[in-house]
Protein backbone atom coordinates (compact mmCIF):
# COMPACT_ATOMS: atom_id res chain seq x y z
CA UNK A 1 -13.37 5.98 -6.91
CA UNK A 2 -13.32 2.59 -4.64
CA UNK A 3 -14.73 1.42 -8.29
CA UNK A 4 -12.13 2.34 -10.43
CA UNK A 5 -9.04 1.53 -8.08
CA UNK A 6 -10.48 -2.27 -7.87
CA UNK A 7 -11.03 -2.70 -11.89
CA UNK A 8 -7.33 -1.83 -11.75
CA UNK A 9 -6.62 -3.60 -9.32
CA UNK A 10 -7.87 -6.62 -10.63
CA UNK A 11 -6.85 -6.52 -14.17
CA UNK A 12 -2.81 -5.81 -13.28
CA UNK A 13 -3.38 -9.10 -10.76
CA UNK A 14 -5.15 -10.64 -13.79
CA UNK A 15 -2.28 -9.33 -16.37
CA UNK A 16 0.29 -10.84 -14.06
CA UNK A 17 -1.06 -14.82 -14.10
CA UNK A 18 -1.44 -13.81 -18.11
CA UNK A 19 2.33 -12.89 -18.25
CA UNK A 20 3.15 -16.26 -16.42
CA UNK A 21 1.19 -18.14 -18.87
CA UNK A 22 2.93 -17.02 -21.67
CA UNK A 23 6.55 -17.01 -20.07
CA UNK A 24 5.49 -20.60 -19.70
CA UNK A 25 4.95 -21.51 -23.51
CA UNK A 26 7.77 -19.60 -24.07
CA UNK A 27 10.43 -21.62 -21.64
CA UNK A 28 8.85 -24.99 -23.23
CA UNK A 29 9.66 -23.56 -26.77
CA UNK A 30 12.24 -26.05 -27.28
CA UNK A 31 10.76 -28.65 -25.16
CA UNK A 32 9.43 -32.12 -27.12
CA UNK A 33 5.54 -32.14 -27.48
CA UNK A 34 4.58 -29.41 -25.73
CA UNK A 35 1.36 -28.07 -26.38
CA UNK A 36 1.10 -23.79 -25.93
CA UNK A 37 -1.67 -22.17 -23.89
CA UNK A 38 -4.40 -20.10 -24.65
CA UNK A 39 -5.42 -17.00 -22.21
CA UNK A 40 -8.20 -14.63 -22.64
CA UNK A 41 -9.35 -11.32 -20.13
CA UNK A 42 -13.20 -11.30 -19.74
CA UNK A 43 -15.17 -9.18 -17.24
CA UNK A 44 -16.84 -11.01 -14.31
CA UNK A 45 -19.49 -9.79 -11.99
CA UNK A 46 -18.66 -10.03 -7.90
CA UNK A 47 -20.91 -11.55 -6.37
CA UNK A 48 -21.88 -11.32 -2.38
CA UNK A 49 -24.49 -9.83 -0.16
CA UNK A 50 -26.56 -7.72 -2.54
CA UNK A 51 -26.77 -6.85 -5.84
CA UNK A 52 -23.33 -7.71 -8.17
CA UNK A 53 -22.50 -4.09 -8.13
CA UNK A 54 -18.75 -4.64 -8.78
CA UNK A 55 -16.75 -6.36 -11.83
CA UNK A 56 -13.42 -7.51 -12.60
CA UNK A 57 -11.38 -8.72 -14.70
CA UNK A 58 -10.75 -12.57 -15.37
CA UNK A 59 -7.62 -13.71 -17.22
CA UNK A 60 -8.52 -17.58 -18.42
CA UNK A 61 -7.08 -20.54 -20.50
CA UNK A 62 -10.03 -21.81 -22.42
CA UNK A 63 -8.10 -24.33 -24.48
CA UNK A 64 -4.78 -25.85 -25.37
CA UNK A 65 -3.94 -25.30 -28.92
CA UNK A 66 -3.83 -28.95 -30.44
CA UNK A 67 -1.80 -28.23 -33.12
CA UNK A 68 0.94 -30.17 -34.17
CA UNK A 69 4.89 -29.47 -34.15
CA UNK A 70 6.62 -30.63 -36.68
CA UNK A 71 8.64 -34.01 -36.76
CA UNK A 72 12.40 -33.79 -36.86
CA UNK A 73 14.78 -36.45 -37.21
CA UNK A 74 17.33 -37.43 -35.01
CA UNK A 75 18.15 -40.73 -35.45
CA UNK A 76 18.26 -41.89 -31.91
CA UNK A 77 16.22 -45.09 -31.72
CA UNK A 78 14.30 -44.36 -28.20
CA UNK A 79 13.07 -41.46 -29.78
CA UNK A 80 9.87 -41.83 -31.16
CA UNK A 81 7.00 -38.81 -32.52
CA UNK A 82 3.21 -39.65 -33.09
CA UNK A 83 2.58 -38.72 -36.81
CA UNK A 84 -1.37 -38.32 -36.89
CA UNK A 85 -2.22 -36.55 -34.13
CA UNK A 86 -2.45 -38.86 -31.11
CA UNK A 87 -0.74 -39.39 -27.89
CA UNK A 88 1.85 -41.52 -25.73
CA UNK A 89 0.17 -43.17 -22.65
CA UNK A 90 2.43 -42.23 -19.63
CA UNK A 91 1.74 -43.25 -15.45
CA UNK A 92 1.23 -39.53 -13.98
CA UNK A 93 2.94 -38.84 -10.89
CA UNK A 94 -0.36 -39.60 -8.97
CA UNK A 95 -0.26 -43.31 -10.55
CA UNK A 96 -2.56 -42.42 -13.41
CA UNK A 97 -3.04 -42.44 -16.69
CA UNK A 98 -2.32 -39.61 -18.67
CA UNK A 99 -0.93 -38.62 -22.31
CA UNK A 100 1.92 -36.78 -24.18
CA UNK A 101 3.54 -35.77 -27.14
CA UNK A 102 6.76 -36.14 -25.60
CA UNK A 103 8.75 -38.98 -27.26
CA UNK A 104 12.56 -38.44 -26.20
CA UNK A 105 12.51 -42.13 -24.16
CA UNK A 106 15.13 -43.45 -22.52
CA UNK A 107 15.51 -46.72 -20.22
CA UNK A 108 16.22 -46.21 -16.55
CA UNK A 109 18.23 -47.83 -13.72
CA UNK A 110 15.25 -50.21 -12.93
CA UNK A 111 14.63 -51.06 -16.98
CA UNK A 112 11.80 -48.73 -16.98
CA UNK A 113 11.26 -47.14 -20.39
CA UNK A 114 10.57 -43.23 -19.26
CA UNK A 115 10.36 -40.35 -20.96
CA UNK A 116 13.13 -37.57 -20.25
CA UNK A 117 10.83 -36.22 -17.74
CA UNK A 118 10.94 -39.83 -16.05
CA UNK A 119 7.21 -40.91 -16.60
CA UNK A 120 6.77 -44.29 -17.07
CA UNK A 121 5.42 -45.32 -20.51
CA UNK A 122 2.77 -47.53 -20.79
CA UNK A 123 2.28 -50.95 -22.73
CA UNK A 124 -0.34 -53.45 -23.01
CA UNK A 125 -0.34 -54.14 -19.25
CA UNK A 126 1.14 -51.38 -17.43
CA UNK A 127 4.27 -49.37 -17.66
CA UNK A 128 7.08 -50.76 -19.90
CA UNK A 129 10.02 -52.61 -18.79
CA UNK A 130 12.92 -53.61 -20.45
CA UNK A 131 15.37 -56.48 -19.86
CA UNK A 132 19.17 -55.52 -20.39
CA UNK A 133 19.81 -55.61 -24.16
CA UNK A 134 22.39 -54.33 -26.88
CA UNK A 135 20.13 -52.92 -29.02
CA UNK A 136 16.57 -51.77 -29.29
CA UNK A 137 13.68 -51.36 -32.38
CA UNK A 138 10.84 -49.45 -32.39
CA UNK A 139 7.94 -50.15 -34.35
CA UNK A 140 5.37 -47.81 -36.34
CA UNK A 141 2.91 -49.78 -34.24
CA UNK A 142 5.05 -48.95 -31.27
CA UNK A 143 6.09 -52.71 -30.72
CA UNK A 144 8.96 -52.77 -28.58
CA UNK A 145 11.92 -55.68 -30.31
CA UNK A 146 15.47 -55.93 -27.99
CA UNK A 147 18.80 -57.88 -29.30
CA UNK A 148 19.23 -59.34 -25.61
CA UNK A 149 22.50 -58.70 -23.95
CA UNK A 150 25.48 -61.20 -25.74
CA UNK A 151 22.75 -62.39 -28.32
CA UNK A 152 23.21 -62.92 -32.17
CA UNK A 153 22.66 -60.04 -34.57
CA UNK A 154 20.01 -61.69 -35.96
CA UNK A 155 17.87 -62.48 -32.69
CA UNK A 156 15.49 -60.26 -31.52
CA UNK A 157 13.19 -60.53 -28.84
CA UNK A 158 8.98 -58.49 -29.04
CA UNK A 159 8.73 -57.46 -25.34
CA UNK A 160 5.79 -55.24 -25.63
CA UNK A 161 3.75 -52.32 -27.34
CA UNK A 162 3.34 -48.97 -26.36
CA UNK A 163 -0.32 -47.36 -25.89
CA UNK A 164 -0.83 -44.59 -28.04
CA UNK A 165 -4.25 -43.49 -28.13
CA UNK A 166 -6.57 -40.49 -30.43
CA UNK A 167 -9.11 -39.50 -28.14
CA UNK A 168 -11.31 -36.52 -29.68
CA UNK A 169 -9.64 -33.20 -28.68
CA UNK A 170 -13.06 -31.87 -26.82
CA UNK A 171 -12.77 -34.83 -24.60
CA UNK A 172 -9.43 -34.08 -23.28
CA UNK A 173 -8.46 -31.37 -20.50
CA UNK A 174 -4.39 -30.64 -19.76
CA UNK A 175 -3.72 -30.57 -15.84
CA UNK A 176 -1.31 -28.06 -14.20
CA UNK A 177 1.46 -30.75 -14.63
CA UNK A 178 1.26 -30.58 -18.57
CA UNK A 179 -0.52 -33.83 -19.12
CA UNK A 180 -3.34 -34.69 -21.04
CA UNK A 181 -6.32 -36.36 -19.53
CA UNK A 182 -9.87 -37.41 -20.59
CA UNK A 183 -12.58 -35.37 -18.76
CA UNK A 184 -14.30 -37.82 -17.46
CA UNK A 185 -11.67 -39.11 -15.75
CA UNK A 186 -11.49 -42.39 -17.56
CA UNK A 187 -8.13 -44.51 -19.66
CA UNK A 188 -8.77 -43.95 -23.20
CA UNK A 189 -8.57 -47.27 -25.44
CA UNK A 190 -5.37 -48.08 -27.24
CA UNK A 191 -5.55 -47.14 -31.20
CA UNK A 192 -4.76 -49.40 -33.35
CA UNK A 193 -4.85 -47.00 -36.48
CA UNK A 194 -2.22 -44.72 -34.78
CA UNK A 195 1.55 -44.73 -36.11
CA UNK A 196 5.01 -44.11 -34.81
CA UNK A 197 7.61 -42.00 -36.59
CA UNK A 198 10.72 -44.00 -35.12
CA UNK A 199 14.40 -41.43 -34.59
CA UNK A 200 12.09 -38.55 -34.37
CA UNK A 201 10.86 -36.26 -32.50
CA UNK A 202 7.84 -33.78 -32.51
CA UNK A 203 8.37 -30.42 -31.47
CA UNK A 204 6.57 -28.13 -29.54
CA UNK A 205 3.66 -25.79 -31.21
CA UNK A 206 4.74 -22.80 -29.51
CA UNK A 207 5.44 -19.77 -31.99
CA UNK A 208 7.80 -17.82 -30.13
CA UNK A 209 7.29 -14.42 -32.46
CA UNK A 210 3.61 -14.76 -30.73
CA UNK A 211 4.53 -15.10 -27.91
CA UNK A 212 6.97 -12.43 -27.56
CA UNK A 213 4.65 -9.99 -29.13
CA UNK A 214 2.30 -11.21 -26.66
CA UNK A 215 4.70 -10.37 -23.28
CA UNK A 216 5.18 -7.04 -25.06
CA UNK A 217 1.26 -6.42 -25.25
CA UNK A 218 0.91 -7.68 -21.59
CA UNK A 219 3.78 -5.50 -19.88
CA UNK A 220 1.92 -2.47 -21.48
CA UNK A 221 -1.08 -3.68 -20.24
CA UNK A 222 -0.09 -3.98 -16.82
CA UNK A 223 1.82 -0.71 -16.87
CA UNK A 224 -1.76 1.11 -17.81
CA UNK A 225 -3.03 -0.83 -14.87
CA UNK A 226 -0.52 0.78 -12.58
CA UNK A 227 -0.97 4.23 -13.84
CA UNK A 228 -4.55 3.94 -13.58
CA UNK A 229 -4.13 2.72 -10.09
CA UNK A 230 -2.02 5.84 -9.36
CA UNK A 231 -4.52 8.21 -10.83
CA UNK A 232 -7.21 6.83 -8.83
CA UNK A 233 -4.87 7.40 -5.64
CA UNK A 234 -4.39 11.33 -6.66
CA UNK A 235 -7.85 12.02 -7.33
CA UNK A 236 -9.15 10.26 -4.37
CA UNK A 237 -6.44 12.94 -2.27
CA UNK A 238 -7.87 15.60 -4.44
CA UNK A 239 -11.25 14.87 -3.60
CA UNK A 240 -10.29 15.04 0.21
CA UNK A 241 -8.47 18.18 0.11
CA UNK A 242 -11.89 20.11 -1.19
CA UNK A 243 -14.06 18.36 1.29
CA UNK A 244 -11.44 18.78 3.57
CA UNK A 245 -12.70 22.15 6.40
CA UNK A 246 -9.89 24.98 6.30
């Protein structure tokens, strides 16, 4: 009985961090860039003292689905989408590098250009920043070009290029803050091949009918779980009443 109680057990605990991933994609449905999850349930053997004679079940993201959103234009000229596939080089909150799909930029109170999640964007020599200026260009090559403050129409000043980079898609791992990263740990090399849709944005990949069908699926799931957890109780008493001496 012990055997059945834990295989439910584990695969409502299981169903639960499944649920979470997918309430995830869905609350970044609308978000710029994001990239959904994938989850999968496989069995796994316990191991201990002995002989594996327990197994439960493992809910897992084996990927991140690399597909692309689609590019919609909005005209604001610190927005800027990746059109082939590759990625914005950002400074991670732990001072690395790391990579995005996320183009809504904006400049903040120290110059920095950030994206709306206030990661620094990266240039040729570090993170980006921007004297004060009336207007600003982005390039397809992601060259930066400012009209400085009070200057001519016609003057504009290159102050630096942003990294975008296409590392191969099996070399890259997302970390629990949504960032890409290589595997190995390393700064991938700038691309010079890559392009820049300027007053644009990609959206996220997330299909939300999925999604939804998925959290449907899963609450059944778990509900099974729970049942199967409350059978397991009953016949357990059952089997305690007969063994029970009157």
């Amino acid at each position: 009985m012990d055997r059945m109680l834990y295989v439910a057990m584990s695969g409502a605990h299981e169903t639960l961090i499944a649920q979470g991933n997918a309430s995830n994609n869905l609350a970044n449905a609308n978000t710029s860039g994001f990239l959904a999850d994938f989850n999968q349930f496989r069995s796994m053997p316990v191991f201990g003292d002995g002989h594996p004679t327990r197994v439960y079940a493992l809910d897992e993201r084996p990927q991140t689905d690399f597909g692309h959103g689609s590019i919609v234009q909005t005209g604001r000229a610190l927005d800027v989408a990746v059109k082939d596939g590759g990625w914005l080089a950002v400074q991670s909150g732990d001072g690395s590098e790391a990579y995005t799909r996320r183009g809504d930029l904006e400049v903040d109170v120290n110059g920095l250009l950030v994206t709306a999640n206030g990661l620094p964007v990266m240039g040729n020599g570090g993170p980006i920043a921007l004297p004060p200026f009336d207007a600003v260009q982005i390039g397809a090559d992601g060259t930066i070009s400012i009209r400085p403050q009070g200057a001519p129409p016609d003057e504009l000043a290159v102050i630096d290029r942003i990294k975008v980079v296409d590392p191969q898609y099996d070399q890259m791992v997302k970390g629990e803050d949504g960032l890409m990263r290589l595997k190995d740990g390393g700064e991938a090399e700038a691309s010079v091949g890559q392009r820049l849709v300027s007053g644009s944005l990609q959206s996220s990949n997330v299909n939300i009918v999925n999604e939804m069908v998925n959290m449907i699926e899963l609450s059944r799931r778990y509900e099974m779980q729970v049942k199967m957890m409350k059978t397991a109780e009953e016949t357990a008493s059952s089997a305690s009443s007969i063994v029970r001496p009157i």
